[in-house]
PDB file of N, CA and C in Angstrom:
ATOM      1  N   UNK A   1      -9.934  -5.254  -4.193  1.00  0.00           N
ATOM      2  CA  UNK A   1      -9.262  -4.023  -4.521  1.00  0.00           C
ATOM      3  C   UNK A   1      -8.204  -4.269  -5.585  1.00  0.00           C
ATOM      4  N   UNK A   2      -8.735  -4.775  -6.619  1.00  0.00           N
ATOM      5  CA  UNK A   2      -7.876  -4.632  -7.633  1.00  0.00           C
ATOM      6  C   UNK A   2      -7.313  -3.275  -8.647  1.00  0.00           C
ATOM      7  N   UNK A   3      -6.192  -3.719  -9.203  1.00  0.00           N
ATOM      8  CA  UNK A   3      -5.329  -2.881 -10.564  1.00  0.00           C
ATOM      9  C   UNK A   3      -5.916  -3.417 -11.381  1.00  0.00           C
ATOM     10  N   UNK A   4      -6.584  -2.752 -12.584  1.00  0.00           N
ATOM     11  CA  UNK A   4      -7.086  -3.482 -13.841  1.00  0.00           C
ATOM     12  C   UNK A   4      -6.533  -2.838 -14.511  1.00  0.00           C
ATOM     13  N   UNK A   5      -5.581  -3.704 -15.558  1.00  0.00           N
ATOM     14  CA  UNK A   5      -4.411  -2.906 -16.326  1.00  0.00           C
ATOM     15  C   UNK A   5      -5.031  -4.268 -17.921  1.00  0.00           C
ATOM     16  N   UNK A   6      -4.211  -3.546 -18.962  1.00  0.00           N
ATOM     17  CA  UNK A   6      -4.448  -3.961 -20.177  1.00  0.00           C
ATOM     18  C   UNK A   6      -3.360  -5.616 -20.521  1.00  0.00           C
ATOM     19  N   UNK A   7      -4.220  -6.279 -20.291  1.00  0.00           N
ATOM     20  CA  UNK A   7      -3.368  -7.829 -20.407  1.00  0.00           C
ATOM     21  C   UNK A   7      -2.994  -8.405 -21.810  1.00  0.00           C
ATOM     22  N   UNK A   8      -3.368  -7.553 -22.637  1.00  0.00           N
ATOM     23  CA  UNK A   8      -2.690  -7.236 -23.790  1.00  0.00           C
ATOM     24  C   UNK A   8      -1.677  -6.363 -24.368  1.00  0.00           C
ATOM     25  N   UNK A   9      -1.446  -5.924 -23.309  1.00  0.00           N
ATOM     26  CA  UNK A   9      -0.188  -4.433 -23.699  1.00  0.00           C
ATOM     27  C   UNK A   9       1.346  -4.873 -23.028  1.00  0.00           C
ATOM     28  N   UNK A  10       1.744  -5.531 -23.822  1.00  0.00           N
ATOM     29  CA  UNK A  10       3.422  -5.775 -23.394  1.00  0.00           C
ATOM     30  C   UNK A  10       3.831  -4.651 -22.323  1.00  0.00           C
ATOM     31  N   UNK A  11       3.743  -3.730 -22.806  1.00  0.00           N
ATOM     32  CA  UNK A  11       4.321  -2.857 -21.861  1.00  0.00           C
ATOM     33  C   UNK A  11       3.554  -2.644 -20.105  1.00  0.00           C
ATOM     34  N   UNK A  12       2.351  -2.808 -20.619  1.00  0.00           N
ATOM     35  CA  UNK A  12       1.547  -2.636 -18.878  1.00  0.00           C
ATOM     36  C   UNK A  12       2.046  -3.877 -18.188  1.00  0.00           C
ATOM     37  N   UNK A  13       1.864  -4.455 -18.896  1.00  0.00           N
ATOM     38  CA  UNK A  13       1.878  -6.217 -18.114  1.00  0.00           C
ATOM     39  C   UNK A  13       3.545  -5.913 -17.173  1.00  0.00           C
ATOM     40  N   UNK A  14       4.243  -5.691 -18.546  1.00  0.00           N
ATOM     41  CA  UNK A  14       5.766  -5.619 -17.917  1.00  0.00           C
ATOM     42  C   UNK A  14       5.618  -4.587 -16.550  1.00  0.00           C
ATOM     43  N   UNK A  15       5.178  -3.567 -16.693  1.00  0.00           N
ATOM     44  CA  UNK A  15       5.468  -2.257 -15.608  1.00  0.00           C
ATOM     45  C   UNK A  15       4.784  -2.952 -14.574  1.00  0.00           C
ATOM     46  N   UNK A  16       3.740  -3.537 -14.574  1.00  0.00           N
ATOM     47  CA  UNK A  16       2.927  -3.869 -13.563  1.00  0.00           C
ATOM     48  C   UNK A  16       3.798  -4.946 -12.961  1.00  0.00           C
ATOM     49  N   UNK A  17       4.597  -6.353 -13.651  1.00  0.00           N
ATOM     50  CA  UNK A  17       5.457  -6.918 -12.903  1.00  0.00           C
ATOM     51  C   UNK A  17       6.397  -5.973 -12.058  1.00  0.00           C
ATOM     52  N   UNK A  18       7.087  -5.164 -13.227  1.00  0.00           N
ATOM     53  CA  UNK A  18       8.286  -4.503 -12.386  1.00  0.00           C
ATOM     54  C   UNK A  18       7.888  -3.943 -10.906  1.00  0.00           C
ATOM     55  N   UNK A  19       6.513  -3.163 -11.053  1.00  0.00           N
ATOM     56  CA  UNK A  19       6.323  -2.722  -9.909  1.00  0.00           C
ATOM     57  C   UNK A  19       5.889  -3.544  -8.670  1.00  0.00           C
ATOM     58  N   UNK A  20       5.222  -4.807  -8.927  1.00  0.00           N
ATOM     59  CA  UNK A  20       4.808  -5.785  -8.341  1.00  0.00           C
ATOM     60  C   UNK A  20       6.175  -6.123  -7.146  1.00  0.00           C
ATOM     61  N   UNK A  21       7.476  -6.615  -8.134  1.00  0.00           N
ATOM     62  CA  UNK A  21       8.600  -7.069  -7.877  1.00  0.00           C
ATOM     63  C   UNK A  21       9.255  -6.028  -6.854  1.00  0.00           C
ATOM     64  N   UNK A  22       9.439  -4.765  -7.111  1.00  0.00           N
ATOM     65  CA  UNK A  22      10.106  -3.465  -6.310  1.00  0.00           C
ATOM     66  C   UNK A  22       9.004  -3.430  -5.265  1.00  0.00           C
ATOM     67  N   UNK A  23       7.978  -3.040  -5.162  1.00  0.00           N
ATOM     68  CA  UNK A  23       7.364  -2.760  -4.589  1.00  0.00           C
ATOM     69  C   UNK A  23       6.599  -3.978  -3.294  1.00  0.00           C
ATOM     70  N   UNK A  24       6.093  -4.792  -4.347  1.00  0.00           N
ATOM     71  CA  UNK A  24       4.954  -5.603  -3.483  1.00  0.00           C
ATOM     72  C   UNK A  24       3.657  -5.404  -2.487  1.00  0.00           C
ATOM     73  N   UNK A  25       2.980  -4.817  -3.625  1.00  0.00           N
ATOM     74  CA  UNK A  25       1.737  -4.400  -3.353  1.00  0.00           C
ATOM     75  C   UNK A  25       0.943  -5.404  -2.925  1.00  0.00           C
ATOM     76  N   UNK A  26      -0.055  -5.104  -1.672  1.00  0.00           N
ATOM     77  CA  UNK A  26      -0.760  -6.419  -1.430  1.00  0.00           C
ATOM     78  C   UNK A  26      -1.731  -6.334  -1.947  1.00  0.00           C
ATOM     79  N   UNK A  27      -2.613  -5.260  -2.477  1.00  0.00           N
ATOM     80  CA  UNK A  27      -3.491  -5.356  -3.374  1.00  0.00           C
ATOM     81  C   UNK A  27      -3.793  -6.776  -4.864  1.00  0.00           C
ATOM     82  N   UNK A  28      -3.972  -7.127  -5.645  1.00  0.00           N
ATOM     83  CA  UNK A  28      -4.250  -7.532  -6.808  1.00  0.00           C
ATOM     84  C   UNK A  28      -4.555  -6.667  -8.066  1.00  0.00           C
ATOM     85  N   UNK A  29      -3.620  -7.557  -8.969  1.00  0.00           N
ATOM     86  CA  UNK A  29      -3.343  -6.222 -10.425  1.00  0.00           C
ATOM     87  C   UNK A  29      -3.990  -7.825 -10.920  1.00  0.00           C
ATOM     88  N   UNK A  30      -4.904  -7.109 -12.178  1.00  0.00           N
ATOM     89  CA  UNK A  30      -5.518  -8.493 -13.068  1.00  0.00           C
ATOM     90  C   UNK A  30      -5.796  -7.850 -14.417  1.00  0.00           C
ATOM     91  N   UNK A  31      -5.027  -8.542 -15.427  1.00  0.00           N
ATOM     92  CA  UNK A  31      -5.925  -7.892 -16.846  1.00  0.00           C
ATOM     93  C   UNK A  31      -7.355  -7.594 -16.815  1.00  0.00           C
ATOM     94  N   UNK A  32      -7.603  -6.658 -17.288  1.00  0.00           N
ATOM     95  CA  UNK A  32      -9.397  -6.073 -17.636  1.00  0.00           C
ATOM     96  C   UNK A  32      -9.558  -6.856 -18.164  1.00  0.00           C
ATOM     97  N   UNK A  33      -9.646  -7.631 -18.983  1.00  0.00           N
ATOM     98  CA  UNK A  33      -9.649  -9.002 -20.404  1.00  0.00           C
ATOM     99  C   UNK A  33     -10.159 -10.112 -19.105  1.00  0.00           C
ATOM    100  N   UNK A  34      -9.842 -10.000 -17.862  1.00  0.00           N
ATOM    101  CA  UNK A  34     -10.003 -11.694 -17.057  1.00  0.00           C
ATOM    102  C   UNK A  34     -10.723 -10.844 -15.834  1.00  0.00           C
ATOM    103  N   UNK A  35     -11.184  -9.961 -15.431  1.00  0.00           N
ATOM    104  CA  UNK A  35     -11.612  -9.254 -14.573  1.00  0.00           C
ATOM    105  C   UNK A  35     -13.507  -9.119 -14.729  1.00  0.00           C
ATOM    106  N   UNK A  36     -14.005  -9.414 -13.941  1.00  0.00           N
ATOM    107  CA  UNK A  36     -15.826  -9.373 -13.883  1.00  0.00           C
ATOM    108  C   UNK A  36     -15.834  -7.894 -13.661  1.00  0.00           C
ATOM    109  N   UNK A  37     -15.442  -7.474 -14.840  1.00  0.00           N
ATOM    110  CA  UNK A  37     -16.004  -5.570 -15.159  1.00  0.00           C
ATOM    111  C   UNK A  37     -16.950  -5.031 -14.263  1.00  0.00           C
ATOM    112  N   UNK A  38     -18.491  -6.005 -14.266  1.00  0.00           N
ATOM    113  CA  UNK A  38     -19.953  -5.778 -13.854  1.00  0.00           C
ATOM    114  C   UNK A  38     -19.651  -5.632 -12.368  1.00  0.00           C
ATOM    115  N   UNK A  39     -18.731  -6.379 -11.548  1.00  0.00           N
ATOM    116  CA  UNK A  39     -18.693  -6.653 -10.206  1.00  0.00           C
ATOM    117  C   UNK A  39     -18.314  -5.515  -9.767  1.00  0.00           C
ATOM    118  N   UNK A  40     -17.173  -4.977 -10.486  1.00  0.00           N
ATOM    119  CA  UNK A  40     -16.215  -3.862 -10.269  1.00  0.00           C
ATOM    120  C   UNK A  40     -16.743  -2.329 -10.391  1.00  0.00           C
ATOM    121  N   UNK A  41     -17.537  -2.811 -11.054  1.00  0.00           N
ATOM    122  CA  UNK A  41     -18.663  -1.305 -11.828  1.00  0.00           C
ATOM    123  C   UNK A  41     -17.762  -0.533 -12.626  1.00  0.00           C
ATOM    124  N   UNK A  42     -16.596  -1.331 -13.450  1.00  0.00           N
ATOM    125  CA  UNK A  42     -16.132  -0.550 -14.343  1.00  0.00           C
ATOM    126  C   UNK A  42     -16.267  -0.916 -16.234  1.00  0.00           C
ATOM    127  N   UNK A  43     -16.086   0.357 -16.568  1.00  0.00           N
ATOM    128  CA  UNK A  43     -16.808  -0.153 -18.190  1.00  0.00           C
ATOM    129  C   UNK A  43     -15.319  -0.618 -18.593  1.00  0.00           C
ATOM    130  N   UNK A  44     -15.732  -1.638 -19.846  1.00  0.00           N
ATOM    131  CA  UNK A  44     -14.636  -1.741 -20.570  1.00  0.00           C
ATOM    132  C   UNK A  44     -13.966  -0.709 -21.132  1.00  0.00           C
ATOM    133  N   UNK A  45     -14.353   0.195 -21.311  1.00  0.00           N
ATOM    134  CA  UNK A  45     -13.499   1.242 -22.796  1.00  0.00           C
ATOM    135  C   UNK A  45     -13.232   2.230 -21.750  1.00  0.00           C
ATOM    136  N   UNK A  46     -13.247   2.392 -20.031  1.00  0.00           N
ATOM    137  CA  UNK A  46     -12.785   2.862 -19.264  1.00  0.00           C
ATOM    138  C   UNK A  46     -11.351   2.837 -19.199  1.00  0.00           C
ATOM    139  N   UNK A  47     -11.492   1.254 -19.041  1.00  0.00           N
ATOM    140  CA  UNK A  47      -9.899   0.524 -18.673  1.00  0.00           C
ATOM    141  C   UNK A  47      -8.886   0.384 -20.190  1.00  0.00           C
ATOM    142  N   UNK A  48      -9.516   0.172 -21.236  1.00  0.00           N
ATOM    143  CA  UNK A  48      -8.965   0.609 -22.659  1.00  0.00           C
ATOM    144  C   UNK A  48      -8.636   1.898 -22.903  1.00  0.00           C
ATOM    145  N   UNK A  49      -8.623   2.680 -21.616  1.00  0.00           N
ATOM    146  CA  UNK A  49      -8.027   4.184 -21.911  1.00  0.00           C
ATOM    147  C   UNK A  49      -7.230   4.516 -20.822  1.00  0.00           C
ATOM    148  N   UNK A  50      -7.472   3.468 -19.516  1.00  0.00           N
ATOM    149  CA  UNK A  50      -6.306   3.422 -18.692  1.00  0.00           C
ATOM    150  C   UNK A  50      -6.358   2.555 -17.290  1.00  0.00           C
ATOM    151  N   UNK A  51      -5.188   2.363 -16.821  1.00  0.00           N
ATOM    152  CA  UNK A  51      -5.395   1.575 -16.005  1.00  0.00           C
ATOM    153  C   UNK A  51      -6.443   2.011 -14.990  1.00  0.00           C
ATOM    154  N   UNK A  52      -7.210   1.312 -14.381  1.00  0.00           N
ATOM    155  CA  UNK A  52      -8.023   1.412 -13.228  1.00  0.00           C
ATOM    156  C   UNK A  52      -7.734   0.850 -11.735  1.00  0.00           C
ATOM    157  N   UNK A  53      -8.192   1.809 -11.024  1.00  0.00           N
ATOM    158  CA  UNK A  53      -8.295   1.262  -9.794  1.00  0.00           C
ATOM    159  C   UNK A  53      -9.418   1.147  -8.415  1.00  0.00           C
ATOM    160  N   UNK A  54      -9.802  -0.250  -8.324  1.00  0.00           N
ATOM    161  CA  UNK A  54     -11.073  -0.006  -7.284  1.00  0.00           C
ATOM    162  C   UNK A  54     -10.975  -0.547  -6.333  1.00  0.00           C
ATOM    163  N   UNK A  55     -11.070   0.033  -5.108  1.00  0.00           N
ATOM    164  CA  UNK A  55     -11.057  -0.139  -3.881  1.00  0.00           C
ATOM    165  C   UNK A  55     -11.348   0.634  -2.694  1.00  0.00           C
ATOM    166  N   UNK A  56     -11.860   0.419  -1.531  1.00  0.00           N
ATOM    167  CA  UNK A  56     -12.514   0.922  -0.117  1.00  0.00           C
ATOM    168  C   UNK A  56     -13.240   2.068  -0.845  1.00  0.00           C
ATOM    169  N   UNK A  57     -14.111   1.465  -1.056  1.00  0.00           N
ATOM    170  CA  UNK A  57     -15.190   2.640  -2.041  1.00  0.00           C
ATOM    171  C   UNK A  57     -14.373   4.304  -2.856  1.00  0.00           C
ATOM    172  N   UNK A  58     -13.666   3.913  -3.125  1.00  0.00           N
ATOM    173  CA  UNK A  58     -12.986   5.072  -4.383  1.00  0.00           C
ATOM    174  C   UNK A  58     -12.205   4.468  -5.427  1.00  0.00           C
ATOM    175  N   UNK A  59     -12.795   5.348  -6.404  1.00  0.00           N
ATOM    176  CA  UNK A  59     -12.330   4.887  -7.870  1.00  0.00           C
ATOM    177  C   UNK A  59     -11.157   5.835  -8.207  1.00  0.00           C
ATOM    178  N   UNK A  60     -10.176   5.243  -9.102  1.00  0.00           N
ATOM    179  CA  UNK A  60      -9.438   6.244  -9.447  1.00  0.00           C
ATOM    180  C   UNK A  60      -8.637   5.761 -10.975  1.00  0.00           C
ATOM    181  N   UNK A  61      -8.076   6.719 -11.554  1.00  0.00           N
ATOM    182  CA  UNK A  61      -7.763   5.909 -13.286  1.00  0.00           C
ATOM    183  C   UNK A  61      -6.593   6.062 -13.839  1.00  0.00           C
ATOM    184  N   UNK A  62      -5.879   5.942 -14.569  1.00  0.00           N
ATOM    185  CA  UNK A  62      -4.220   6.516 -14.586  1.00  0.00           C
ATOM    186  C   UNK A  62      -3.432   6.530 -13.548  1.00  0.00           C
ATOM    187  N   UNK A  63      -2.433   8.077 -13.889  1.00  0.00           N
ATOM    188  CA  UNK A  63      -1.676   7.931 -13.103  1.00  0.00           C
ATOM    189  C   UNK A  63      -2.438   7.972 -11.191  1.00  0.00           C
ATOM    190  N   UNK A  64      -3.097   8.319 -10.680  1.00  0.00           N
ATOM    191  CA  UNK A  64      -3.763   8.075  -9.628  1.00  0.00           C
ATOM    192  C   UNK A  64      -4.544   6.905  -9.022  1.00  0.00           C
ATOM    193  N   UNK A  65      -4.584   5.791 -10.261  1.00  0.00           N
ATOM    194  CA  UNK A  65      -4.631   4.361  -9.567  1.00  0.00           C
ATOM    195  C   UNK A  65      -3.118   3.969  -9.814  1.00  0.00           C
ATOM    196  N   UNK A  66      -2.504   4.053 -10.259  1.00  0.00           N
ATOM    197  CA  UNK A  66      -1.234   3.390  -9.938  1.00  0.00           C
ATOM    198  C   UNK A  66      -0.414   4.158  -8.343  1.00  0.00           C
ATOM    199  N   UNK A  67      -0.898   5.111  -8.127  1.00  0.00           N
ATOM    200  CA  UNK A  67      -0.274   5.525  -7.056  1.00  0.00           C
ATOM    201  C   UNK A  67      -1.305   5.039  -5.939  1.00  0.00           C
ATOM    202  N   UNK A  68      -2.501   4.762  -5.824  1.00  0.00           N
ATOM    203  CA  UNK A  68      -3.191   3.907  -5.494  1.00  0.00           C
ATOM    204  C   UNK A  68      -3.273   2.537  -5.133  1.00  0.00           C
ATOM    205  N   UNK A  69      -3.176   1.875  -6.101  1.00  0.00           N
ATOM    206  CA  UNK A  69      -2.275   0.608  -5.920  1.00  0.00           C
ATOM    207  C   UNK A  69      -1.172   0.780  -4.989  1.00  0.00           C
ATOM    208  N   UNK A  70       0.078   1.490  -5.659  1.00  0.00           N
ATOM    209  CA  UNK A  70       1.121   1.057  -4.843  1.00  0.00           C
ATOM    210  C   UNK A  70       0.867   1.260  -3.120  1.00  0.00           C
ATOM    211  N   UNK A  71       0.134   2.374  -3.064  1.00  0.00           N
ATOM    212  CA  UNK A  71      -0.300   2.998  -1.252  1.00  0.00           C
ATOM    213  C   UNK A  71      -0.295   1.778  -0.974  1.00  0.00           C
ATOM    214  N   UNK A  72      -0.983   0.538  -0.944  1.00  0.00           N
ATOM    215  CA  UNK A  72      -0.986  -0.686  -0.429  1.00  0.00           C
ATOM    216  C   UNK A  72       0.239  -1.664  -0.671  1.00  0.00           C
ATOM    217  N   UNK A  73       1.497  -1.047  -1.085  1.00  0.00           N
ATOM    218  CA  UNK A  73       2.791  -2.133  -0.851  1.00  0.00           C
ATOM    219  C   UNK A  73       3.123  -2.339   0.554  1.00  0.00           C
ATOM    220  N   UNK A  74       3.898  -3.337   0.516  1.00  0.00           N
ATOM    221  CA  UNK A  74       4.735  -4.017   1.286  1.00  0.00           C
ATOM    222  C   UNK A  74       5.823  -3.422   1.796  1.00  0.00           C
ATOM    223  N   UNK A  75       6.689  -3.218   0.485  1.00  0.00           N
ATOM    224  CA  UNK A  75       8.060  -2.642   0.788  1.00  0.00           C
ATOM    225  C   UNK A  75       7.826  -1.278   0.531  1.00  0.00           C
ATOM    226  N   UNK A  76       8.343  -0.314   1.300  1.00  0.00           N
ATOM    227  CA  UNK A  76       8.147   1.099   1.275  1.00  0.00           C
ATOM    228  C   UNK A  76       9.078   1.726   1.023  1.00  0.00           C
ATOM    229  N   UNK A  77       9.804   1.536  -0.452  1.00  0.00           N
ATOM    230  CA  UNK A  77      11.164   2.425  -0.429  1.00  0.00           C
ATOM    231  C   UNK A  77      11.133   3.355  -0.811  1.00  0.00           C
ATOM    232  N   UNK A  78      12.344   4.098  -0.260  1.00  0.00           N
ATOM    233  CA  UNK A  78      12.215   5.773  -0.350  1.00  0.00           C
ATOM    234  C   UNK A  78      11.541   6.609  -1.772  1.00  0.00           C
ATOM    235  N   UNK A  79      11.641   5.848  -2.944  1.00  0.00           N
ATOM    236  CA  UNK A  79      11.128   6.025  -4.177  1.00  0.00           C
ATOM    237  C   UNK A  79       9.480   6.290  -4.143  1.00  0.00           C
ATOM    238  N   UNK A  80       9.002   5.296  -3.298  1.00  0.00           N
ATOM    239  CA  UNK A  80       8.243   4.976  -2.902  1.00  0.00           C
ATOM    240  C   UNK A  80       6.914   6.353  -2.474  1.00  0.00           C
ATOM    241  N   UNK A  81       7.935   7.390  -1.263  1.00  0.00           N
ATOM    242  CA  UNK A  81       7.609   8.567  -0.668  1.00  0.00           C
ATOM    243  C   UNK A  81       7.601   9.440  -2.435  1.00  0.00           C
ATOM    244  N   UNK A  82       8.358   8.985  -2.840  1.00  0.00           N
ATOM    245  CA  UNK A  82       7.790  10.270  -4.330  1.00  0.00           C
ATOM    246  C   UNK A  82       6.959  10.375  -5.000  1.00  0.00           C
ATOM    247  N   UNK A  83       5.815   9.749  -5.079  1.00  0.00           N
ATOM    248  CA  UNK A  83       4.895   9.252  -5.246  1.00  0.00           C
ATOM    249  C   UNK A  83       3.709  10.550  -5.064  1.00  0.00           C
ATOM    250  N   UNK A  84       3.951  10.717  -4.289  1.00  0.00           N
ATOM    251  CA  UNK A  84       3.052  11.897  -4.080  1.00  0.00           C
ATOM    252  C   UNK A  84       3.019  13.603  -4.535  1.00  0.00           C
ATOM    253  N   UNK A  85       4.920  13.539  -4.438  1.00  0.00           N
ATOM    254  CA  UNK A  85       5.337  14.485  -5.168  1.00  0.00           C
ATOM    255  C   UNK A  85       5.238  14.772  -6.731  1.00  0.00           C
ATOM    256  N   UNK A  86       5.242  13.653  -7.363  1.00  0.00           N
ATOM    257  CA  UNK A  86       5.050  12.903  -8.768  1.00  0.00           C
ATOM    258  C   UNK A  86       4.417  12.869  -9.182  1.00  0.00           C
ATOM    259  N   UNK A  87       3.171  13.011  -8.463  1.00  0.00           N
ATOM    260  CA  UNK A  87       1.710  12.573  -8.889  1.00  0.00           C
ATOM    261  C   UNK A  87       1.229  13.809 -10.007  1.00  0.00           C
ATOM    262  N   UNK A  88       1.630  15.102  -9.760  1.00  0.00           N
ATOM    263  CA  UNK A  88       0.727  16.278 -10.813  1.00  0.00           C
ATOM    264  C   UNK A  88       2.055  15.377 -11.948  1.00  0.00           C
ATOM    265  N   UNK A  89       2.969  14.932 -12.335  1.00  0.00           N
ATOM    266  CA  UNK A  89       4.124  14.524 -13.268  1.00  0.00           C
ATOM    267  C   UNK A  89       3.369  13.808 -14.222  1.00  0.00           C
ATOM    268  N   UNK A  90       3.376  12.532 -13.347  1.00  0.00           N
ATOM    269  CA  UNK A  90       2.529  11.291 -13.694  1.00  0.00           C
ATOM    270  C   UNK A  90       1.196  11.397 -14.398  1.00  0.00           C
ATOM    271  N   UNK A  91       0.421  12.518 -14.284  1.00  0.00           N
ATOM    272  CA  UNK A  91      -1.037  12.480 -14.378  1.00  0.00           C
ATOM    273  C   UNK A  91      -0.559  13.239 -15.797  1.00  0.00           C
ATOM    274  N   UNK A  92       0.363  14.827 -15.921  1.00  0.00           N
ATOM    275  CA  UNK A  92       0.622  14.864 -16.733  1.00  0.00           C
ATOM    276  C   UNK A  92       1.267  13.996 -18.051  1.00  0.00           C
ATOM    277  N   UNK A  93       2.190  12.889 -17.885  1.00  0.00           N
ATOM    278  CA  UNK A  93       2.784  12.448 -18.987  1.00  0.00           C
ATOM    279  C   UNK A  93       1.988  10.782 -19.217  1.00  0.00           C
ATOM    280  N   UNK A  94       0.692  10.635 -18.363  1.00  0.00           N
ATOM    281  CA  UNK A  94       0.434   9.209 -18.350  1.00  0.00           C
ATOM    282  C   UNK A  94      -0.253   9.631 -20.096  1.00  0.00           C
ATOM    283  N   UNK A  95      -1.215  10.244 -20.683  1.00  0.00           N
ATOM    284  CA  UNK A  95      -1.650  10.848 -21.448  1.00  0.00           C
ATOM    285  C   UNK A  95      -0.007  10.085 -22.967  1.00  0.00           C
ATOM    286  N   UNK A  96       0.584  10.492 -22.637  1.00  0.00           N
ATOM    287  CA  UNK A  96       2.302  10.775 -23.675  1.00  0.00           C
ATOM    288  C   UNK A  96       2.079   8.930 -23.463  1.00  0.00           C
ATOM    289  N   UNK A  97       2.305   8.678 -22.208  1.00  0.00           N
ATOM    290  CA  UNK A  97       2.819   6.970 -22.156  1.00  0.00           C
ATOM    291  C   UNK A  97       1.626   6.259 -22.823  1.00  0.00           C
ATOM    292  N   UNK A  98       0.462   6.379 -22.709  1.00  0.00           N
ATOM    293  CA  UNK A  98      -1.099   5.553 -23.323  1.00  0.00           C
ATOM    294  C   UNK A  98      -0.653   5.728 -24.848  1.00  0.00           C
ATOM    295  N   UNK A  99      -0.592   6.861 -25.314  1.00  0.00           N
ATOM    296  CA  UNK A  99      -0.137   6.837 -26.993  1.00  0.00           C
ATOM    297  C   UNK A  99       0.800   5.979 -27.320  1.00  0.00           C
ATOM    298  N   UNK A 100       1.682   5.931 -26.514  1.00  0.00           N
ATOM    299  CA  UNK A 100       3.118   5.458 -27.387  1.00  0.00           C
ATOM    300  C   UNK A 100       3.270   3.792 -26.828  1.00  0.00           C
ATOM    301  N   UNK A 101       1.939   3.113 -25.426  1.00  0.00           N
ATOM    302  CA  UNK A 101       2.698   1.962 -25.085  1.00  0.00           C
ATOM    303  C   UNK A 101       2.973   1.010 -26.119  1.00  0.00           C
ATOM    304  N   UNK A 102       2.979   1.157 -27.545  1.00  0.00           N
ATOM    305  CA  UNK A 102       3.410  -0.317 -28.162  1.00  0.00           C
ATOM    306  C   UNK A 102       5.203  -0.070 -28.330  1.00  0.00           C
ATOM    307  N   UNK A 103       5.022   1.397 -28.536  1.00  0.00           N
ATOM    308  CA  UNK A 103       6.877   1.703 -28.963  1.00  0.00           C
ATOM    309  C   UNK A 103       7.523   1.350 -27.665  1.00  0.00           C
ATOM    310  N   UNK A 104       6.893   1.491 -26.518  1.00  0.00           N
ATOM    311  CA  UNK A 104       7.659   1.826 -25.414  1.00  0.00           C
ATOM    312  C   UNK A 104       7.436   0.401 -24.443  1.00  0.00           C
ATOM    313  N   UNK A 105       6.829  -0.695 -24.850  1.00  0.00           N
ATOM    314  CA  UNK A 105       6.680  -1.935 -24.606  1.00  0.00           C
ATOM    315  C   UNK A 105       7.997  -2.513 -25.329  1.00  0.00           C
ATOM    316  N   UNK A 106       7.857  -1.958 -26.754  1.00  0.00           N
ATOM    317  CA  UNK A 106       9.479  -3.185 -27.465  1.00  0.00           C
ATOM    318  C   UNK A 106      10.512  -2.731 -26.916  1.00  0.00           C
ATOM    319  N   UNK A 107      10.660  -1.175 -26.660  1.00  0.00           N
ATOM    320  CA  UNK A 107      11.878  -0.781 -26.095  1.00  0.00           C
ATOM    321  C   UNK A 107      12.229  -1.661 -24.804  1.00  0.00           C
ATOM    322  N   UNK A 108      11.201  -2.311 -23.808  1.00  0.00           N
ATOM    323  CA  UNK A 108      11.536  -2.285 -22.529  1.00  0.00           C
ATOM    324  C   UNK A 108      11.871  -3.924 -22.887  1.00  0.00           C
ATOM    325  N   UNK A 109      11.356  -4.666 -24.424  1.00  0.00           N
ATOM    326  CA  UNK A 109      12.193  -6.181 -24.268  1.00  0.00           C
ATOM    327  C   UNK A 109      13.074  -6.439 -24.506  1.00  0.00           C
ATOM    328  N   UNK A 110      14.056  -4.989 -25.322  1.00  0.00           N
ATOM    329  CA  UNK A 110      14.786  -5.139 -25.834  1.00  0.00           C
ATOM    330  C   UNK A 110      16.509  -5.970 -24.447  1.00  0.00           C
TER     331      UNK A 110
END
């Protein structure tokens, strides 16, 4: 039940630590780039348009595998419960964040 996120995108890699770190999902997040696509039954130019998520037989892509993913953390903080509330947010502005992750990757090394 992996996160297949872009292991080339400064910015995913980073969010995916951050959330890793806050959160602690027991799932597995792995670049699409190091991931057996074929196993997963997902296409490449799927995950080149957004993160993916596969697990207990449902697929899901954007903002709805990342809320996906996290369902399987560890730590459950109250942030955590917004998630659901967030979700029509998220689905709306993931679209805004895919365009802009190279601007919004340097911002976050700065």
């Amino acid at each position: 039940m992996p996160l297949l996120f872009d292991g080339d995108c400064g910015f995913c890699t980073d969010g995916v630590a951050l959330l890793r770190r806050w959160f602690a999902p027991r799932a597995a997040s792995i670049p699409y780039q190091e991931a057996d696509l074929d196993a997963l039954g997902v296409a490449e130019n799927e995950c080149e348009q957004a993160v993916q998520w596969v697990g207990a037989g449902m697929r899901a892509s954007g903002a709805d595998a990342i809320a996906a993913w996290l369902a399987t953390a560890c730590r459950r903080r109250p942030l955590l419960r917004l998630i659901t509330v967030g979700l029509p947010l998220g689905r709306a502005l993931y679209p805004t964040v895919v365009r802009n992750r190279g601007s919004l990757g340097r911002m976050m090394r700065r």
